[in-house]
Protein backbone atom coordinates (compact mmCIF):
# COMPACT_ATOMS: atom_id res chain seq x y z
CA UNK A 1 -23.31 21.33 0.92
CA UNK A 2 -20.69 19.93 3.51
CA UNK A 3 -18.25 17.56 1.88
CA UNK A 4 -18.15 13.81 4.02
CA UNK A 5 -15.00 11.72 2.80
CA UNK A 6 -15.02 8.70 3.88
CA UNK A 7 -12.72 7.59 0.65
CA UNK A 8 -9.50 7.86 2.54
CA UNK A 9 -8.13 4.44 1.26
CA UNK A 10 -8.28 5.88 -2.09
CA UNK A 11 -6.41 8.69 -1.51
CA UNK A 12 -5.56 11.29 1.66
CA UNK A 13 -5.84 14.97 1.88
CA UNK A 14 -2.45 16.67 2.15
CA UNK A 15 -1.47 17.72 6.20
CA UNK A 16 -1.43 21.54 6.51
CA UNK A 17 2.13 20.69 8.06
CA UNK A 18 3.15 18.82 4.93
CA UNK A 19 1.91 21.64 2.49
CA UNK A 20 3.88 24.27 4.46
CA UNK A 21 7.30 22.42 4.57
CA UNK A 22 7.58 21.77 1.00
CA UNK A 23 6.12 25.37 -0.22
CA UNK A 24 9.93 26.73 -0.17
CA UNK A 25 11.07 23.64 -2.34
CA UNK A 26 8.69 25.30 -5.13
CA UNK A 27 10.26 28.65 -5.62
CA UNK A 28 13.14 29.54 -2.99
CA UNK A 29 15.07 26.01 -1.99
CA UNK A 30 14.59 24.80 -6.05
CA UNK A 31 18.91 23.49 -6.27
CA UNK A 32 19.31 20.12 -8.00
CA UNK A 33 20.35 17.61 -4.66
CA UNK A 34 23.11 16.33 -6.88
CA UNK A 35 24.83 19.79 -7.53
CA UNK A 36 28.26 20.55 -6.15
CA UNK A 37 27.30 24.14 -4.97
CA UNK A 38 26.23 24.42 -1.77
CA UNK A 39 22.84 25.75 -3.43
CA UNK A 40 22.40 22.24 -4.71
CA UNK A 41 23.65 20.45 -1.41
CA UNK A 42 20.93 21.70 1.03
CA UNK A 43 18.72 20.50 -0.92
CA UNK A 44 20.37 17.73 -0.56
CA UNK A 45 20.38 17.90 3.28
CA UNK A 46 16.73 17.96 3.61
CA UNK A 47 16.27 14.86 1.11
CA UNK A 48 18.92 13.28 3.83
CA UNK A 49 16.41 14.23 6.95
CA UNK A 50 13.42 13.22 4.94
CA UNK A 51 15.20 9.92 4.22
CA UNK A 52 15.61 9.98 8.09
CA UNK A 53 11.69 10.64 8.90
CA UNK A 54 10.22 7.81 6.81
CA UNK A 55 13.05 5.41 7.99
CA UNK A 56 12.13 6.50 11.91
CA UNK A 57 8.24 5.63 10.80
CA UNK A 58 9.59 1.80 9.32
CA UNK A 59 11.99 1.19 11.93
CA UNK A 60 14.47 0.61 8.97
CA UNK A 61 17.65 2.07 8.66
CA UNK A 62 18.27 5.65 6.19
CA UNK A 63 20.20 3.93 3.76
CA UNK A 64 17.58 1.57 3.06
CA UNK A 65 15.06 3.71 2.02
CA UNK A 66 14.59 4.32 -2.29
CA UNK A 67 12.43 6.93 -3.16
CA UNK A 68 10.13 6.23 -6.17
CA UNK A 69 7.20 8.06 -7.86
CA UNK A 70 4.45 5.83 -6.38
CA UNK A 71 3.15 2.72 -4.88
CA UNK A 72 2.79 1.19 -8.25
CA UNK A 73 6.59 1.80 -9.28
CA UNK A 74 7.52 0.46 -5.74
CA UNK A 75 5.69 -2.66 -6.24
CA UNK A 76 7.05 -3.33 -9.98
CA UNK A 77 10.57 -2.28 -9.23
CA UNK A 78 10.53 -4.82 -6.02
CA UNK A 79 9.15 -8.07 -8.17
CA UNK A 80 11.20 -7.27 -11.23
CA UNK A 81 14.31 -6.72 -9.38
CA UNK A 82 13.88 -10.03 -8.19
CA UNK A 83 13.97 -11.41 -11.83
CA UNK A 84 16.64 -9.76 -13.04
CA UNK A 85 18.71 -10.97 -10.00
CA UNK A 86 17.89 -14.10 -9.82
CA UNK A 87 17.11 -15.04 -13.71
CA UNK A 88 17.17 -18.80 -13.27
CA UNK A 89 14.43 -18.58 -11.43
CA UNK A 90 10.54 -18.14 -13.11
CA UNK A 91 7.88 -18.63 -10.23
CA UNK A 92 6.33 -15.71 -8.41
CA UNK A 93 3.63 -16.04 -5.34
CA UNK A 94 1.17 -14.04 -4.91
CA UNK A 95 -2.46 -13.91 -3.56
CA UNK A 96 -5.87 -13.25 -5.13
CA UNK A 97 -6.99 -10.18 -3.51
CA UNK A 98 -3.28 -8.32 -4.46
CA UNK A 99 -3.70 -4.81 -5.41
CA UNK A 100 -3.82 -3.88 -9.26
CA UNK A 101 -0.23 -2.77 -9.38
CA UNK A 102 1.10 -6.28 -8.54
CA UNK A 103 -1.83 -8.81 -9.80
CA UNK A 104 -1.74 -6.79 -13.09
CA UNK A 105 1.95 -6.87 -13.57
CA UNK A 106 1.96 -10.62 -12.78
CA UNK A 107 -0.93 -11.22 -15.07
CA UNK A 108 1.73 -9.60 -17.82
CA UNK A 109 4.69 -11.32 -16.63
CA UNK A 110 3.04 -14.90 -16.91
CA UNK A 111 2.17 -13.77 -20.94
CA UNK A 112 6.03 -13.45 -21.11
CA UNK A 113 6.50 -17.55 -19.74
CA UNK A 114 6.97 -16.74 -15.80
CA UNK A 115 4.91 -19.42 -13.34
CA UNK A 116 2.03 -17.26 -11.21
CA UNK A 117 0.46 -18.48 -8.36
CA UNK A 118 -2.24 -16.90 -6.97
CA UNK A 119 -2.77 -18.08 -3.14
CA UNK A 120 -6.33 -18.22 -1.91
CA UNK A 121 -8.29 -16.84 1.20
CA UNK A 122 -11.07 -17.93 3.24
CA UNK A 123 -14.60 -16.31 3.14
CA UNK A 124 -12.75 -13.77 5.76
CA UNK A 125 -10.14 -12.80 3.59
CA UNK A 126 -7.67 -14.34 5.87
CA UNK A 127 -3.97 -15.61 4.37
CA UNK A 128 -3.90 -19.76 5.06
CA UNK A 129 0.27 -19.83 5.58
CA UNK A 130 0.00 -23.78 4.70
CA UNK A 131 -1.20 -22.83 1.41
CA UNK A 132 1.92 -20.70 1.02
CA UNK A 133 3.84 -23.11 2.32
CA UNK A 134 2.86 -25.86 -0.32
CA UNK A 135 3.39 -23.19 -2.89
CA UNK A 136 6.93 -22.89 -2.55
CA UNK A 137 9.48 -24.58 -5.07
CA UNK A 138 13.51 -24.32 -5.80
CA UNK A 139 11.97 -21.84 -8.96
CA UNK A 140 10.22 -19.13 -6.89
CA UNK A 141 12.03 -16.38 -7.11
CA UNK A 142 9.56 -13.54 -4.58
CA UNK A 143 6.48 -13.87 -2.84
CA UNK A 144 4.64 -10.79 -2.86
CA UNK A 145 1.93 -10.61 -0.36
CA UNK A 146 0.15 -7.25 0.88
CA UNK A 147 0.10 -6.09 4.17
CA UNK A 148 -3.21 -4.43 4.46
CA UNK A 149 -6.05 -4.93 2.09
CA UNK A 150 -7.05 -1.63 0.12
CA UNK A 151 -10.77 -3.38 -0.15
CA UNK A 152 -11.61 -4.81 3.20
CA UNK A 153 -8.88 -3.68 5.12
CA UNK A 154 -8.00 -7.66 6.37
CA UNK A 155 -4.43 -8.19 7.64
CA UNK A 156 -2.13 -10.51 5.92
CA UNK A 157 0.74 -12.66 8.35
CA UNK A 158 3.54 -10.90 6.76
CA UNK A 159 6.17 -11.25 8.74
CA UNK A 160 5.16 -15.03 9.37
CA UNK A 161 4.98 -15.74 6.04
CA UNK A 162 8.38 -13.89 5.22
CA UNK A 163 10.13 -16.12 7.37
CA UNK A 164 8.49 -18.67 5.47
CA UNK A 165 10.20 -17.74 2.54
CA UNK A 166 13.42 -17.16 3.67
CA UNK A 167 13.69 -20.61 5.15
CA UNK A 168 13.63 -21.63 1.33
CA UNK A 169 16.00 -18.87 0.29
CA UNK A 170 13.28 -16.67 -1.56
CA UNK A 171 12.74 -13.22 -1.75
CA UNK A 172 9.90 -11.13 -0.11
CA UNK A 173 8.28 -7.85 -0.87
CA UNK A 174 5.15 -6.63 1.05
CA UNK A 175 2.53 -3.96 -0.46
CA UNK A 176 2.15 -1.63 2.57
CA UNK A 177 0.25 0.81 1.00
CA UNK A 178 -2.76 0.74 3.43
CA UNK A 179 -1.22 -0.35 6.32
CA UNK A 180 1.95 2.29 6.74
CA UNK A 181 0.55 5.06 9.18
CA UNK A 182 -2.42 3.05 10.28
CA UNK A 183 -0.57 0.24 12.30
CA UNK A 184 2.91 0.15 13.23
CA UNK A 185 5.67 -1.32 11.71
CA UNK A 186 9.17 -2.46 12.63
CA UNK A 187 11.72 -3.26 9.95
CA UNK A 188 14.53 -4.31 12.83
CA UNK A 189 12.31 -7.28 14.09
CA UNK A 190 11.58 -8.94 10.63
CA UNK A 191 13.26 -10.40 7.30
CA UNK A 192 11.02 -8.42 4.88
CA UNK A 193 13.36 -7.90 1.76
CA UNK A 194 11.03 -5.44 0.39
CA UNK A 195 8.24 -2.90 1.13
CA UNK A 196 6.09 -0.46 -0.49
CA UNK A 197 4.72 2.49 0.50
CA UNK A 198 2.76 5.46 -1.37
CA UNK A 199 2.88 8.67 -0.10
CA UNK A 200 -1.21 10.42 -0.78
CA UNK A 201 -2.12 7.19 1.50
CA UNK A 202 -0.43 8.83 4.64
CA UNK A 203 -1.14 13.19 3.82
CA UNK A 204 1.15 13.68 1.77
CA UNK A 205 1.17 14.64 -1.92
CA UNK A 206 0.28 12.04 -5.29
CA UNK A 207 3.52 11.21 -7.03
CA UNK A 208 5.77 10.37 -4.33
CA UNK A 209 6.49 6.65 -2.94
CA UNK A 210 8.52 4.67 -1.19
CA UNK A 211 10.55 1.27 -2.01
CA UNK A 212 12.24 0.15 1.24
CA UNK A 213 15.08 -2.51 0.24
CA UNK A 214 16.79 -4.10 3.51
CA UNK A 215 20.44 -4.26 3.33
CA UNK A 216 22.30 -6.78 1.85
CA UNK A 217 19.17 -7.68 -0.71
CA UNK A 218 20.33 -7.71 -3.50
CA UNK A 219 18.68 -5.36 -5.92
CA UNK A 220 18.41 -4.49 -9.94
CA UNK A 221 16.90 -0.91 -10.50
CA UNK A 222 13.74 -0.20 -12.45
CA UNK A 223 14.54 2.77 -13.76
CA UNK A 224 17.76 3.38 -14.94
CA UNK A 225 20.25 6.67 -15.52
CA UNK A 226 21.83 8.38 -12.74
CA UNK A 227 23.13 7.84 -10.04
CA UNK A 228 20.12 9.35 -7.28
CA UNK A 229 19.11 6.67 -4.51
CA UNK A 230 22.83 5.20 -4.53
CA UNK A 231 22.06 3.95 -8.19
CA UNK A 232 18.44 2.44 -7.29
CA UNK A 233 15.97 4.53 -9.05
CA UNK A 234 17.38 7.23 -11.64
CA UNK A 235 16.22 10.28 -12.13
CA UNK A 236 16.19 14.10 -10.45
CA UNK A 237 14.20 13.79 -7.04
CA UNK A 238 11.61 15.27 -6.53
CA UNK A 239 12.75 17.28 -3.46
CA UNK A 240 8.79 19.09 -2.93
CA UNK A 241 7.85 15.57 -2.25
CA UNK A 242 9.86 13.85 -0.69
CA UNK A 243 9.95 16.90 1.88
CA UNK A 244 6.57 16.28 2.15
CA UNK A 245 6.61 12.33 2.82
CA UNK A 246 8.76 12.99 5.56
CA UNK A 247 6.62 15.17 7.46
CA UNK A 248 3.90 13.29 6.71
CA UNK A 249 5.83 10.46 8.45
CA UNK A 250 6.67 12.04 11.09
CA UNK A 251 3.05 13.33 11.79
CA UNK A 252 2.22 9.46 11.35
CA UNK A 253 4.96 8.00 14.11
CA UNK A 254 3.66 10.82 16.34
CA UNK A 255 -0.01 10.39 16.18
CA UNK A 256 -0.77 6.93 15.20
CA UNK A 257 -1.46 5.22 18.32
CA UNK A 258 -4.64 7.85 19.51
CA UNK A 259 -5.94 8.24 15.95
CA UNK A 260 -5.96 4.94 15.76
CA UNK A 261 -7.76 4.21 18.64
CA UNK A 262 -10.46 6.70 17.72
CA UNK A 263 -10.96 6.12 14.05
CA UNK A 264 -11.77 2.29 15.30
CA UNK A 265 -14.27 3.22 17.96
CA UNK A 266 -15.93 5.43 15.01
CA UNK A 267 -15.75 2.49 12.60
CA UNK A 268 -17.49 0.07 14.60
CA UNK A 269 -19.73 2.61 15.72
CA UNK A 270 -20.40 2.70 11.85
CA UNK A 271 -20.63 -1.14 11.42
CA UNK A 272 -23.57 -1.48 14.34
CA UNK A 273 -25.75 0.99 12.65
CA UNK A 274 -25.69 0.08 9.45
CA UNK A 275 -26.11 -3.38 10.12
CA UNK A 276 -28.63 -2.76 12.89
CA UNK A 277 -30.87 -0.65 10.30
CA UNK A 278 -29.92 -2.19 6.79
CA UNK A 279 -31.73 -6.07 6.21
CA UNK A 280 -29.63 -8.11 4.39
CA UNK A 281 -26.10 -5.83 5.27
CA UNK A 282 -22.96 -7.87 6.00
CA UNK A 283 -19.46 -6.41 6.84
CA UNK A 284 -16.43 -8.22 4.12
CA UNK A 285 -13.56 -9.50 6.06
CA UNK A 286 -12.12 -10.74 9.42
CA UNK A 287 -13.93 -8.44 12.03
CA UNK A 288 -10.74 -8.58 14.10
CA UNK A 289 -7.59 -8.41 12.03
CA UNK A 290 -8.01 -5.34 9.44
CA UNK A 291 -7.56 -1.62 9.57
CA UNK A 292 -8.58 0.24 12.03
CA UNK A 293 -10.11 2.69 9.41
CA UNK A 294 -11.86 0.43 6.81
CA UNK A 295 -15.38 -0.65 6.79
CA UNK A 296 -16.32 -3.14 3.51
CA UNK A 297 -20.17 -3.94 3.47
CA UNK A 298 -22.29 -5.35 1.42
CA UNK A 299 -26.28 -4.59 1.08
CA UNK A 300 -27.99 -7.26 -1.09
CA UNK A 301 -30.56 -6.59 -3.98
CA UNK A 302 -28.82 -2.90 -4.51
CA UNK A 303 -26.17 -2.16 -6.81
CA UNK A 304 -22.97 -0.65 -5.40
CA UNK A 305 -22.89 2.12 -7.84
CA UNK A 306 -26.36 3.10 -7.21
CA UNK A 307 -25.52 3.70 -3.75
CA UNK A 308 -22.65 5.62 -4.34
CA UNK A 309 -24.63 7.80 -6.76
CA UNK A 310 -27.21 8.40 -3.72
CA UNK A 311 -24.37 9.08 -0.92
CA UNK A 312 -23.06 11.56 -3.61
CA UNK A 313 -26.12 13.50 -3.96
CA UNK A 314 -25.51 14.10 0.28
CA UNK A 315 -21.99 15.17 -0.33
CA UNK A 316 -20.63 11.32 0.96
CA UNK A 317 -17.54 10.72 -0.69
CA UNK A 318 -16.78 6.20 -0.60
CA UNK A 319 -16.31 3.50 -3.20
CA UNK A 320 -17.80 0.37 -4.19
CA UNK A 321 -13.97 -1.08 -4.61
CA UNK A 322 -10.35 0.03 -5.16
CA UNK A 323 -10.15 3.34 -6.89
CA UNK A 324 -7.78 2.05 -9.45
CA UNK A 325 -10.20 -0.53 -10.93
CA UNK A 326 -13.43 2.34 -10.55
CA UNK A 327 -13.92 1.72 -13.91
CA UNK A 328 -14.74 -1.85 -14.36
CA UNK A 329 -17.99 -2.93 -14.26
CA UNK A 330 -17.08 -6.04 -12.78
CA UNK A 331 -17.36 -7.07 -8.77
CA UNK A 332 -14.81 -7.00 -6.76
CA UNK A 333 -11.67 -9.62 -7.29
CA UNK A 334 -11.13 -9.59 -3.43
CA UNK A 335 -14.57 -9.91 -2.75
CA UNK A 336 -15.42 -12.77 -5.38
CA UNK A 337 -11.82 -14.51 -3.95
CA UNK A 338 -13.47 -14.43 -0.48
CA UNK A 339 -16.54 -16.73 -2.28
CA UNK A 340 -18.70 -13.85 -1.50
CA UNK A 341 -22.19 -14.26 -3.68
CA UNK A 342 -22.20 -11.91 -6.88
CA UNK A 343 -25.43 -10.28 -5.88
CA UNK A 344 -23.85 -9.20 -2.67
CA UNK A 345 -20.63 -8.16 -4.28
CA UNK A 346 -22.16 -5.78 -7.04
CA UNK A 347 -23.54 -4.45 -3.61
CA UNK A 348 -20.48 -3.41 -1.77
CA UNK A 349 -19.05 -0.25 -0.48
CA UNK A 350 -15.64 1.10 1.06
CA UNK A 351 -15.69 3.21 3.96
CA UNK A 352 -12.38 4.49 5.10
CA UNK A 353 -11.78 6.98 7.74
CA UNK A 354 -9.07 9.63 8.06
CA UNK A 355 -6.09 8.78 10.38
């Protein structure tokens, strides 16, 4: 039976051209970057060009590029750097429909006495910047507001909202997990302190992120030993990887702008037919401002997971949610944010196309 994924939000299948430029990192090119031999140091060269790629893909300079393991490690090492530099300070801003790796680690860091708020959205999913704006105090130390939605695929005002912040003197990190490689993105023309990125969302391999920290922010590592990344993440690289993100980068500057064309014209074509032939379907999320590639809907008196269960049987790979919460029982937090009605909730599924 023919496999149809349309769970690309959850993960990506690795490019052919990424798995064949970081095969000789395996076995032939396997020198520690940090060596003195010249063994060591070409490795080192092509950590230097892969640095290069993702900063090319960003529109952000080399030098502000940190390699991590994962989105998840990004996202903690951009909000707890922003403690640790700025300790007299104990509010953080963030919204409701945040991914796991942030809400969770908020959830934790209010336990230990810091001030969370958690910014609403309209039945759309859409960002109100007043809300943010009234949010703001002399104690926030970071806002951290997602770019792209990993649910519904809804837009946030980023960049808006960064200048926002800034205006007050506060820090800002973005989750750019979904959106990197789906819609472009230009570090020069913004005053984003911080960005995430995780490389199996863009065809490259699991365990490979990035943390992009824009110069002159001042920033406190996460993980601490040696001195990789100019002293902002410790810990051997892993060269395979990061090989890999950079192709996989440079596969995404090349070809976004024509996949992403046709992945939309497929994902409305999607939306009308389902909706057309479904009673009681309804799409989550602004119908304009989302992802070219995600499709949330919702079917009403049918459980999510029973649908899934049915697709599966067919060989159609989605999710009723974020892969990182698949085993909660509980409908979605971005969903029940949005106000949407528990019935049609329980009901949802994630389609997301390959870009």
């Amino acid at each position: 039976m023919k496999t149809i994924y349309l769970d690309n939000n959850a993960t990506t299948q690795v490019a052919q051209e990424v798995l064949d430029v970081m095969m000789p990192y395996f076995r032939d090119l396997y020198g520690n970057p940090s060596s003195m031999h010249t063994f060591g140091g070409q490795v080192g060269q092509k950590i230097r060009a892969a640095r290069e790629q993702v900063a090319t893909l960003l529109g952000a300079l080399p030098e502000e590029i940190v390699f991590t393991s994962c989105g998840t490690e990004s996202d903690n090492s951009a909000i707890r750097s922003a403690l640790t530099t700025r300790p007299d300070k104990k509010h953080i801003v963030i919204s409701r429909v945040e991914h796991p790796a942030v809400r969770t680690l908020c959830s934790h860091l209010g336990m230990q006495g810091y001030k969370i708020t958690e910014l609403p959205v309209d039945k759309n999913g859409i960002l109100d910047l007043e809300n943010l704006e009234k949010s703001l105090t002399p104690d926030t130390a970071i806002v951290s507001l997602m770019w792209g939605n990993n649910e519904t695929g809804v837009l946030f005002p980023v960049e808006a909202a960064a200048m926002m912040a800034h205006e007050k003197g506060i820090l800002f990190h973005t989750d750019a997990v979904q959106a990197t490689g789906k819609i472009p993105i230009n570090m020069k023309n913004n005053v984003i302190d911080m960005l995430s990125i995780s490389g199996h969302k863009l065809h490259a391999p699991k365990g490979i992120g990035v943390l992009y920290v824009r110069r002159g922010t001042k920033f406190s590592p996460f993980l601490i030993g040696g001195h990789q990344e100019k002293e902002r993440r410790g810990g051997t690289e892993n060269t395979p990887s990061i090989v890999g993100l950079g192709k996989a980068c440079e596969l995404a500057a090349k070809n976004m702008a024509q996949e992403n064309t046709n992945v939309r014209k497929l994902r409305d074509k999607l939306e009308k037919e389902l909706l057309k032939k479904i009673p009681q379907s309804r799409v989550n999320g602004d119908i304009e401002n989302r992802l070219p590639n995600t499709t949330n809907i919702s079917f009403e008196f049918v459980e999510g997971e029973a649908i899934l269960l049915l697709m599966n049987e067919l060989g159609i790979c989605a999710s009723s949610g974020s892969a990182c919460t698949s085993g909660s029982l509980q409908p979605s937090h971005v969903l029940r944010a949005m106000g949407v009605p528990f019935t049609m909730a329980h009901g949802s599924i994630r389609f997301s196309r390959q870009l």
